[in-house]
PDB file of N, CA and C in Angstrom:
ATOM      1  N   UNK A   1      38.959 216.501 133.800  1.00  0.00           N
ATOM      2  CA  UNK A   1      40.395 216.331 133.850  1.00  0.00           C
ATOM      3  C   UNK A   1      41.035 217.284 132.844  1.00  0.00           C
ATOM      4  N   UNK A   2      42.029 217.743 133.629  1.00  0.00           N
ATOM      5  CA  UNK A   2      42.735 219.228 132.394  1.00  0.00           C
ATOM      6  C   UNK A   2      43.991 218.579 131.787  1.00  0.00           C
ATOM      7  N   UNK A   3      43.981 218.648 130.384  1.00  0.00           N
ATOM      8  CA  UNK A   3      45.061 217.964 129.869  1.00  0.00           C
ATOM      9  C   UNK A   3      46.282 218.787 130.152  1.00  0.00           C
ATOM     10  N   UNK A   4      47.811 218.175 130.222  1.00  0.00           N
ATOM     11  CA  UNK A   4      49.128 218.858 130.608  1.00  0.00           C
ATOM     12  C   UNK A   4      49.589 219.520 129.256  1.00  0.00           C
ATOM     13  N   UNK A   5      49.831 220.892 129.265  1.00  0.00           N
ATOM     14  CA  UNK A   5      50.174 221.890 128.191  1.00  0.00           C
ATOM     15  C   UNK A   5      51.615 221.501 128.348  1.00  0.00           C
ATOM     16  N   UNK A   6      52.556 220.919 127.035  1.00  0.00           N
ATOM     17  CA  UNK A   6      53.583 221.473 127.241  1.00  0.00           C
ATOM     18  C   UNK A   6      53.879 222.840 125.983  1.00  0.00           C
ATOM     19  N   UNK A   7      54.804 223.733 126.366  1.00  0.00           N
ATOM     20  CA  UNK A   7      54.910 224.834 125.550  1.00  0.00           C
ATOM     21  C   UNK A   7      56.530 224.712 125.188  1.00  0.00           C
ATOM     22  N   UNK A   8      56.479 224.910 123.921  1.00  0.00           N
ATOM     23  CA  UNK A   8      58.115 224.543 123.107  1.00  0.00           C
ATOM     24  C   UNK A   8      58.809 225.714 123.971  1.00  0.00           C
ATOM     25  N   UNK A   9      60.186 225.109 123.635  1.00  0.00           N
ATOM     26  CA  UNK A   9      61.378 225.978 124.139  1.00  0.00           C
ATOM     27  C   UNK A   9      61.887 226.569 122.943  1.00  0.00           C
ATOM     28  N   UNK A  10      62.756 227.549 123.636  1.00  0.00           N
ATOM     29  CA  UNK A  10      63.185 228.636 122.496  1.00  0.00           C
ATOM     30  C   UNK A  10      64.149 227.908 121.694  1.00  0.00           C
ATOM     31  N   UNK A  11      64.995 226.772 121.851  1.00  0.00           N
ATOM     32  CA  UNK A  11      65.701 226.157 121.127  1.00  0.00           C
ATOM     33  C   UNK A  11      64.359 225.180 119.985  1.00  0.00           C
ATOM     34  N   UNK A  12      63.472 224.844 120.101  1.00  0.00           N
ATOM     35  CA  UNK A  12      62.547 223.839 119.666  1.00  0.00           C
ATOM     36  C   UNK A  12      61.867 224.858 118.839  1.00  0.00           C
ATOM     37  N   UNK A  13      61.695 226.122 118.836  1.00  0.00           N
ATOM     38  CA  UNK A  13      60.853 227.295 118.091  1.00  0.00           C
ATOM     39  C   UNK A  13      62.794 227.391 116.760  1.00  0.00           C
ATOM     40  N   UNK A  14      63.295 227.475 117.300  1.00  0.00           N
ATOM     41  CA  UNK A  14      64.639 227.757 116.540  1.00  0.00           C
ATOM     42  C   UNK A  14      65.209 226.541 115.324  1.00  0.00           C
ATOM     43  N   UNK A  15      64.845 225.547 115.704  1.00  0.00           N
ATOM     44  CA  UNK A  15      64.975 224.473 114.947  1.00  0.00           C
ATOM     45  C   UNK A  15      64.046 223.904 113.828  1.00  0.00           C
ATOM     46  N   UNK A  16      62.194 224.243 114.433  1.00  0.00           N
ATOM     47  CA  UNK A  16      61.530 224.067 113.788  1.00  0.00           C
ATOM     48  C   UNK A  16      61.549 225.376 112.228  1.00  0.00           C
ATOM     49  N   UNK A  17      62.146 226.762 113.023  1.00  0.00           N
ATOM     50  CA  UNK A  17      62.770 228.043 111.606  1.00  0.00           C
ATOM     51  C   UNK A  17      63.640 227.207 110.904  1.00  0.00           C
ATOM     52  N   UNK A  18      63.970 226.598 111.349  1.00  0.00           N
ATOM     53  CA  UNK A  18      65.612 226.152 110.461  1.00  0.00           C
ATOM     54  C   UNK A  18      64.820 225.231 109.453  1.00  0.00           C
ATOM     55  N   UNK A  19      64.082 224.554 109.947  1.00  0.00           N
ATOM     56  CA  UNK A  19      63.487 223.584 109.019  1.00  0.00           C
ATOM     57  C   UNK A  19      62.874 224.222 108.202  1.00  0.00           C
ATOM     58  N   UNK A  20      61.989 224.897 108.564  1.00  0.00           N
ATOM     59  CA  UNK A  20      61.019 225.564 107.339  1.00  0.00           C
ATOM     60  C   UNK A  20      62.025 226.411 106.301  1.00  0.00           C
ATOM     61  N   UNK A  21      63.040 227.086 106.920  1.00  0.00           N
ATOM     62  CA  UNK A  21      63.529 227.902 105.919  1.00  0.00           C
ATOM     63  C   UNK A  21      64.137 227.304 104.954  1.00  0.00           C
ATOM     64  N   UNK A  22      64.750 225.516 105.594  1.00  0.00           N
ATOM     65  CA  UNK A  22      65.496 225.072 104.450  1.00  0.00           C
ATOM     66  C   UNK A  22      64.053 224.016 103.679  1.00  0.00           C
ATOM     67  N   UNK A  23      63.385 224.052 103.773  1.00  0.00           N
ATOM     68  CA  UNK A  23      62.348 223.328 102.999  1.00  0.00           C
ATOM     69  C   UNK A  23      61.349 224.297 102.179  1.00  0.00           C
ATOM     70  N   UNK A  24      61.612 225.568 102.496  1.00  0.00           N
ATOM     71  CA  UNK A  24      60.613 226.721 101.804  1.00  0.00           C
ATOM     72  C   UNK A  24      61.357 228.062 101.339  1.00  0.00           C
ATOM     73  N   UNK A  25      62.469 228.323 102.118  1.00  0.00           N
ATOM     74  CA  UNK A  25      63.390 229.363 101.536  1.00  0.00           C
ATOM     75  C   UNK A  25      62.982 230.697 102.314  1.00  0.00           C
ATOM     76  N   UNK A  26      63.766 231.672 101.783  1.00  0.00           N
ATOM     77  CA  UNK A  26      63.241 232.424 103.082  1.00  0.00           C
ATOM     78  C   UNK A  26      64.527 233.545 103.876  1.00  0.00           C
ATOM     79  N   UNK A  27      64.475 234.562 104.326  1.00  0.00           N
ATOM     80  CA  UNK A  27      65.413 235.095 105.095  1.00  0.00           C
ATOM     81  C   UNK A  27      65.414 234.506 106.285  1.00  0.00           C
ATOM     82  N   UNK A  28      67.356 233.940 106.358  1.00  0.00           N
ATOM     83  CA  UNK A  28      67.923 233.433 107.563  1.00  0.00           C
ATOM     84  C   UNK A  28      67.773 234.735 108.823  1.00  0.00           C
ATOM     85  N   UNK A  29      67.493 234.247 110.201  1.00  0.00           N
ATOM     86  CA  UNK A  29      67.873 235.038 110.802  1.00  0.00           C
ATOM     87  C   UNK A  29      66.591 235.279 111.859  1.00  0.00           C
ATOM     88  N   UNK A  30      67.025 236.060 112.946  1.00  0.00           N
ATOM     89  CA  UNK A  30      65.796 236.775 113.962  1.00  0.00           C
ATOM     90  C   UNK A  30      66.140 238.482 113.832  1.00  0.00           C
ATOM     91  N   UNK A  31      64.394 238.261 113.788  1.00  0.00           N
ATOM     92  CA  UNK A  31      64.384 239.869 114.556  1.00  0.00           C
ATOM     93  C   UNK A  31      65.297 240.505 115.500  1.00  0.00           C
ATOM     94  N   UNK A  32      64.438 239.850 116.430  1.00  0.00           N
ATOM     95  CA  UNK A  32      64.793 239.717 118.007  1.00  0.00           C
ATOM     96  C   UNK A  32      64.788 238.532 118.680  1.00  0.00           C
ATOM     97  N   UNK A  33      66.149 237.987 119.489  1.00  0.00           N
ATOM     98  CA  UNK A  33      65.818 237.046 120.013  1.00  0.00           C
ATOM     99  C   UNK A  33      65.400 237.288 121.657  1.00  0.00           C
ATOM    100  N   UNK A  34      65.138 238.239 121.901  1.00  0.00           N
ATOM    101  CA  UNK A  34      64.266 238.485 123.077  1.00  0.00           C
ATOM    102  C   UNK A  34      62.826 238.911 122.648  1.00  0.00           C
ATOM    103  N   UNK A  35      62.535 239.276 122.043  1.00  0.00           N
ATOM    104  CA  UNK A  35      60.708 239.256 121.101  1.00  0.00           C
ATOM    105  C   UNK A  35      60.442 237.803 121.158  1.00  0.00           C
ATOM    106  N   UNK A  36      61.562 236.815 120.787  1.00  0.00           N
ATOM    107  CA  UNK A  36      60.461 235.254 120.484  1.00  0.00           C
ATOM    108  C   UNK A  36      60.893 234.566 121.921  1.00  0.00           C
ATOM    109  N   UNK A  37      61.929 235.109 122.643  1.00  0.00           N
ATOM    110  CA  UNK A  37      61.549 234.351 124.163  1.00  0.00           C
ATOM    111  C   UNK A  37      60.371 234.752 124.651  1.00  0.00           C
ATOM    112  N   UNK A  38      60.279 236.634 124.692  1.00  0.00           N
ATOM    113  CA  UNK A  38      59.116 237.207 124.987  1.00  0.00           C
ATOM    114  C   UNK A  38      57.866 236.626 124.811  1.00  0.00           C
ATOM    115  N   UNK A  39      57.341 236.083 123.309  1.00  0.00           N
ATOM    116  CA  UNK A  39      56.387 235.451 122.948  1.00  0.00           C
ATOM    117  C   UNK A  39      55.888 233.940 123.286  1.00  0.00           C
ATOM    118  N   UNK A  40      57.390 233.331 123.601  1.00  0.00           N
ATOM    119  CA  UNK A  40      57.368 231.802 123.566  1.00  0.00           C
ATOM    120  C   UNK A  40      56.870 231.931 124.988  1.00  0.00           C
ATOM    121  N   UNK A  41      57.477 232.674 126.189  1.00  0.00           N
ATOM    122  CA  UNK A  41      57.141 232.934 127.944  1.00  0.00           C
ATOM    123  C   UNK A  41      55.405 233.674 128.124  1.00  0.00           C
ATOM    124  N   UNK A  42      54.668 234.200 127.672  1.00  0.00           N
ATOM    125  CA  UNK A  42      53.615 234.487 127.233  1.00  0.00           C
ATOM    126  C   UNK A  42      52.542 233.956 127.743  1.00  0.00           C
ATOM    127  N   UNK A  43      52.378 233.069 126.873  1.00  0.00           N
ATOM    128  CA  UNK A  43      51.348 231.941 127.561  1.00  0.00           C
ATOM    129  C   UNK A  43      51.504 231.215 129.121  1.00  0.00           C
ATOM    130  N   UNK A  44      52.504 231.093 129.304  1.00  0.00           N
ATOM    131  CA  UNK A  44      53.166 230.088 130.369  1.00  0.00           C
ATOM    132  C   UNK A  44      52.989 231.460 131.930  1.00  0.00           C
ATOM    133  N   UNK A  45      53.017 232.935 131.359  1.00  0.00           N
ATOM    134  CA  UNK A  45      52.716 233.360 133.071  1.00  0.00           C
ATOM    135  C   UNK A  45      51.646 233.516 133.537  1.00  0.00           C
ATOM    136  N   UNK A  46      51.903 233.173 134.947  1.00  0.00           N
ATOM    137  CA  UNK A  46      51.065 233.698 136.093  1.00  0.00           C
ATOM    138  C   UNK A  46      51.331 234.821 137.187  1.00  0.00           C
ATOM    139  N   UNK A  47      49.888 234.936 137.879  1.00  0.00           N
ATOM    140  CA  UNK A  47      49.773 235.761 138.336  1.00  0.00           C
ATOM    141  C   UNK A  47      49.454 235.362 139.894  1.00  0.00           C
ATOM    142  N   UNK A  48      50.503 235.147 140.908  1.00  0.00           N
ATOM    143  CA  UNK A  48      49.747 234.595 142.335  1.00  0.00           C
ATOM    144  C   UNK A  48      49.215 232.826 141.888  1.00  0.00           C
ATOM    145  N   UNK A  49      50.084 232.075 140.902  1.00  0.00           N
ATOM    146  CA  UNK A  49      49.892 230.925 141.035  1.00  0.00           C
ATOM    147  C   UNK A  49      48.814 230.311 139.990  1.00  0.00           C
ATOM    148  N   UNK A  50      47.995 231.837 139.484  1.00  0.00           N
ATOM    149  CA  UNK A  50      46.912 231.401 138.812  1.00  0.00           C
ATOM    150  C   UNK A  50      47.229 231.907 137.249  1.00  0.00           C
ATOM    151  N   UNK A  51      47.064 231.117 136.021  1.00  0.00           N
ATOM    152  CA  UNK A  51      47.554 231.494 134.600  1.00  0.00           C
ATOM    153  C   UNK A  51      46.807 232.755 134.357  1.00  0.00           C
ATOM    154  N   UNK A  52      47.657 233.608 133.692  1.00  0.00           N
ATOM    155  CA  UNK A  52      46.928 234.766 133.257  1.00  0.00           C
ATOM    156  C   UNK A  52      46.213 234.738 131.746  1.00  0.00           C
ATOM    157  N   UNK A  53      46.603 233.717 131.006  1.00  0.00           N
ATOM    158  CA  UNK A  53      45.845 233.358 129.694  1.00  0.00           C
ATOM    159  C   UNK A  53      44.944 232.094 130.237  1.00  0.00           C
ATOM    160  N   UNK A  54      43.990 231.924 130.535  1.00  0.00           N
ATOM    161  CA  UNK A  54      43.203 230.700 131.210  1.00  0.00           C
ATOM    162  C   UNK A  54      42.706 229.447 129.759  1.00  0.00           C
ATOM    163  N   UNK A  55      42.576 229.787 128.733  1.00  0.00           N
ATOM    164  CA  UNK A  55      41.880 228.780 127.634  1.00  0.00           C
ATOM    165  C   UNK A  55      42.780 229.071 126.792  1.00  0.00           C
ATOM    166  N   UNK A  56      42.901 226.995 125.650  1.00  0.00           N
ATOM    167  CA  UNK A  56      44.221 226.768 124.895  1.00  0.00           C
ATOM    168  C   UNK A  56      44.168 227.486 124.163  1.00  0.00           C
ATOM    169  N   UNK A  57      42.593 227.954 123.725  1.00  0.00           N
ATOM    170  CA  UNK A  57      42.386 228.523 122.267  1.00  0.00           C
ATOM    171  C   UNK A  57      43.258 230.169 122.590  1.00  0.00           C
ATOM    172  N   UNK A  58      43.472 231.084 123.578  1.00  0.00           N
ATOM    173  CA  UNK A  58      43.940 232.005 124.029  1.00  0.00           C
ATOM    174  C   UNK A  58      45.460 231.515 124.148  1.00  0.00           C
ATOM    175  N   UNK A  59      46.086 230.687 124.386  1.00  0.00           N
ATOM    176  CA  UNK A  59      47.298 230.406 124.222  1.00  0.00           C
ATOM    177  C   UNK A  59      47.926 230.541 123.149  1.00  0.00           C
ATOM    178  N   UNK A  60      47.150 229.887 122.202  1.00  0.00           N
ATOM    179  CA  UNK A  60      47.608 229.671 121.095  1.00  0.00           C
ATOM    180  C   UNK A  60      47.624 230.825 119.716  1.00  0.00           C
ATOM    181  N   UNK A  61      46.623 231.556 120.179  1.00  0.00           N
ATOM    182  CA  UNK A  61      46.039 232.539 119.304  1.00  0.00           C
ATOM    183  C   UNK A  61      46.879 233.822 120.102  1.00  0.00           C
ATOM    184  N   UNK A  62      47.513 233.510 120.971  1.00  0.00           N
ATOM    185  CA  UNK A  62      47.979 235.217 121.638  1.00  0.00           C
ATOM    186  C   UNK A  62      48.991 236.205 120.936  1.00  0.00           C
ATOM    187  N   UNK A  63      48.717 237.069 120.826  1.00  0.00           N
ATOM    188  CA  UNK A  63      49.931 237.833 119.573  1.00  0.00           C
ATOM    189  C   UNK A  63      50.704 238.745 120.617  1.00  0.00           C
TER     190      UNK A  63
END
């Protein structure tokens, strides 16, 4: 049985920055906010129905 991946949204990647920056300090702000949609959409495509990153450990680790 394959467990259900969910993958954060770009608002949920944006909130969890906000937190860290106000609990650790830090420059406000993005790079790019098409680089971290880019990154956050990543894991999640396919190709003809079938994932093109196949294992979590590759999800998670993808740069």
């Amino acid at each position: 049985m394959s467990a259900v991946i969910r993958h954060p949204t770009v608002d949920a990647v944006l909130a969890v920055h906000h937190e860290v920056l106000s609990a650790h300090g830090g420059s406000p702000g993005l790079r790019s906010r098409e680089l971290l949609e880019s990154a956050i959409a990543a894991p999640q495509a396919t190709m003809m129905g079938v994932p093109m990153v196949c294992s979590l450990r590759a999800k998670v680790s993808r740069r």
